[in-house]
C-alpha atoms as a PDB file:
ATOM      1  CA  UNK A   1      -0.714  56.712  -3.980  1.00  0.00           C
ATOM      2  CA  UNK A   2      -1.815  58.725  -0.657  1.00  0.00           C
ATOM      3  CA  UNK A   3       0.632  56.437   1.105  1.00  0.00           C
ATOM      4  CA  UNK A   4       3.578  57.784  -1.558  1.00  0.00           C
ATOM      5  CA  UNK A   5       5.334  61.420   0.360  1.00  0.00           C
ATOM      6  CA  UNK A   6       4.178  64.270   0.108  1.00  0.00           C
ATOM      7  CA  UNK A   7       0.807  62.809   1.038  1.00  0.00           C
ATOM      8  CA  UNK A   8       1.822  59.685   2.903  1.00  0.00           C
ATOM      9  CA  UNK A   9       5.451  58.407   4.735  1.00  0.00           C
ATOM     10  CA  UNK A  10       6.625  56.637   2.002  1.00  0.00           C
ATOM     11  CA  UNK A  11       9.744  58.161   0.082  1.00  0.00           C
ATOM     12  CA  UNK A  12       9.942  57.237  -3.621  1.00  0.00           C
ATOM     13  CA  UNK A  13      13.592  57.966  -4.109  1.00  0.00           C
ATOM     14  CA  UNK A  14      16.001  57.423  -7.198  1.00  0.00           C
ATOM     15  CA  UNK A  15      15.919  57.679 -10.829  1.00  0.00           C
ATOM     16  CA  UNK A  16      12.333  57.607 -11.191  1.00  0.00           C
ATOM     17  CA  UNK A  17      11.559  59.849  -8.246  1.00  0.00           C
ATOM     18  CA  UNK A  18       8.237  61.315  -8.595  1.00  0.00           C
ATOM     19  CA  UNK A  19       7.581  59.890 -11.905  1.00  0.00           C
ATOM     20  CA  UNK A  20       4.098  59.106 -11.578  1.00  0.00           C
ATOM     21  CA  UNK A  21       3.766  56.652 -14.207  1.00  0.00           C
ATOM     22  CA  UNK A  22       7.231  54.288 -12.724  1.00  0.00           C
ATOM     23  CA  UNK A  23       4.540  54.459  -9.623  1.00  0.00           C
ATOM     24  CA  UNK A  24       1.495  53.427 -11.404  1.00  0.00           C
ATOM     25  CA  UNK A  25       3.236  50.880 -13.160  1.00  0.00           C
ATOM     26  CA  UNK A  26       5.254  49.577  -9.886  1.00  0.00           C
ATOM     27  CA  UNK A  27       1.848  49.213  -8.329  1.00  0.00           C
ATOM     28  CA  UNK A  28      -0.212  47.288 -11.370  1.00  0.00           C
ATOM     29  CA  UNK A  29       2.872  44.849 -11.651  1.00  0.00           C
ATOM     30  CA  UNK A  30       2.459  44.166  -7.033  1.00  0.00           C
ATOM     31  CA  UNK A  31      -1.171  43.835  -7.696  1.00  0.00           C
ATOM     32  CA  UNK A  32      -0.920  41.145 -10.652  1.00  0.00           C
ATOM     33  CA  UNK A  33       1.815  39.250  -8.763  1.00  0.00           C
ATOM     34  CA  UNK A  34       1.010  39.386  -5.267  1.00  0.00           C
ATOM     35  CA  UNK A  35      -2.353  37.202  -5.012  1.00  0.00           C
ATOM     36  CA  UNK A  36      -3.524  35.238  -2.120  1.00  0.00           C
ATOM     37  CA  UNK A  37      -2.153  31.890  -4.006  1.00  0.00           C
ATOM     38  CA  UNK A  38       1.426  33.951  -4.176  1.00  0.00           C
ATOM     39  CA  UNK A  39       1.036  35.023  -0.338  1.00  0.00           C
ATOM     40  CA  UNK A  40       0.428  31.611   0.701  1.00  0.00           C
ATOM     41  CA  UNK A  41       3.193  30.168  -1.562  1.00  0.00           C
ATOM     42  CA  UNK A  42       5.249  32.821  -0.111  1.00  0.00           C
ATOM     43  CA  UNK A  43       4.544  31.931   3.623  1.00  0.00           C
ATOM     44  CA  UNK A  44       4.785  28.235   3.175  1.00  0.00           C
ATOM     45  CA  UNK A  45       8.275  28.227   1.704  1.00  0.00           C
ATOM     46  CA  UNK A  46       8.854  31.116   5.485  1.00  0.00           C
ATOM     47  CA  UNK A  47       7.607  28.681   7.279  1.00  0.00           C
ATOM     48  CA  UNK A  48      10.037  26.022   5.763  1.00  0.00           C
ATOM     49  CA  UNK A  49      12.977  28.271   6.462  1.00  0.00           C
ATOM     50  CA  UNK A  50      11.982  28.791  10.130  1.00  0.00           C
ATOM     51  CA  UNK A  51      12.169  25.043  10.845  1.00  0.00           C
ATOM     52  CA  UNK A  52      15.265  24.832   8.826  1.00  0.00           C
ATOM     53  CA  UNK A  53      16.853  27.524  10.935  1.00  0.00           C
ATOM     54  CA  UNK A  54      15.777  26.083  14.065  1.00  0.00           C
ATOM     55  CA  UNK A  55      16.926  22.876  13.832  1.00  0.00           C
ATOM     56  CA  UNK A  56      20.083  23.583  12.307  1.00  0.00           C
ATOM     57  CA  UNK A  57      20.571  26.047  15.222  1.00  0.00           C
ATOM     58  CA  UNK A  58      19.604  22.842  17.632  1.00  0.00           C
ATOM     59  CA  UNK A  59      21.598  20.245  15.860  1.00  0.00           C
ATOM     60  CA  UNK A  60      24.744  22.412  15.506  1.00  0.00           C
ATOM     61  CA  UNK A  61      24.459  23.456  19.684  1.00  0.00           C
ATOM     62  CA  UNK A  62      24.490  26.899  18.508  1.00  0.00           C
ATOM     63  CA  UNK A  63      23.287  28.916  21.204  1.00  0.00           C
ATOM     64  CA  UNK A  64      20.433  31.301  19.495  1.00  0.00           C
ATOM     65  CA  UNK A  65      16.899  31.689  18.365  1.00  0.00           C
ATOM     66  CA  UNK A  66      14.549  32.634  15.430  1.00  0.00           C
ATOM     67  CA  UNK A  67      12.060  35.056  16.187  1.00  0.00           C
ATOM     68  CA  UNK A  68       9.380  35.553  14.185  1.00  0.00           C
ATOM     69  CA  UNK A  69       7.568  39.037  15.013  1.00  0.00           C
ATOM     70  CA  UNK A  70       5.257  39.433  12.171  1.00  0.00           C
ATOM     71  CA  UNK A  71       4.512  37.388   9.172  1.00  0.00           C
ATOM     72  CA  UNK A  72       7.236  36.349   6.870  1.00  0.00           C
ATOM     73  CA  UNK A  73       9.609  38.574   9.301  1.00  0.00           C
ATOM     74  CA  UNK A  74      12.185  36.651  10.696  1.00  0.00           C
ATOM     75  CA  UNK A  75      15.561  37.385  12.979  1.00  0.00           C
ATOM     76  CA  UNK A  76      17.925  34.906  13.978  1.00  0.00           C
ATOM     77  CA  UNK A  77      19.561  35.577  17.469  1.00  0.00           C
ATOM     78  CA  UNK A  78      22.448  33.720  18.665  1.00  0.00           C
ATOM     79  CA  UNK A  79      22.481  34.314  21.929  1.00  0.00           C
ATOM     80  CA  UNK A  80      21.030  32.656  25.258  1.00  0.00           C
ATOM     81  CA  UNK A  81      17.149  33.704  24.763  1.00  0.00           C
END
């Protein structure tokens, strides 16, 4: 919740803004659903996408690029790198 504005940078905008319990609720249903086994689910299927990218990119001569800055963060470039 410290991360949430005015304490944090986050802006909780929208219907429920400031409504304390949409937040509390938002933030039980992440932690129940987001587990390590869902993370590494998650980054397998990135990782799958990636390669898919980059050889369709390859095998279509398409000049351009996937670059991957952080986890399961992904921009495709086409352009010479």
């Amino acid at each position: 919740m410290e991360s949430v504005f005015p304490l944090g940078h986050t802006a909780h905008a929208g219907t429920y803004n400031a409504n304390s319990l949409a937040i509390a609720s938002g933030i039980a249903t992440l932690k129940k659903i987001l587990t390590d086994q869902a993370y590494a689910h998650m980054k397998a299927r990135y990782e799958e996408l990636v390669k898919g990218l980059r050889d369709y990119l390859e095998d279509s001569g398409i000049e351009g690029f996937c670059q991957q800055n952080v986890p399961c963060r992904l921009r495709i470039l086409c352009c010479k790198r």
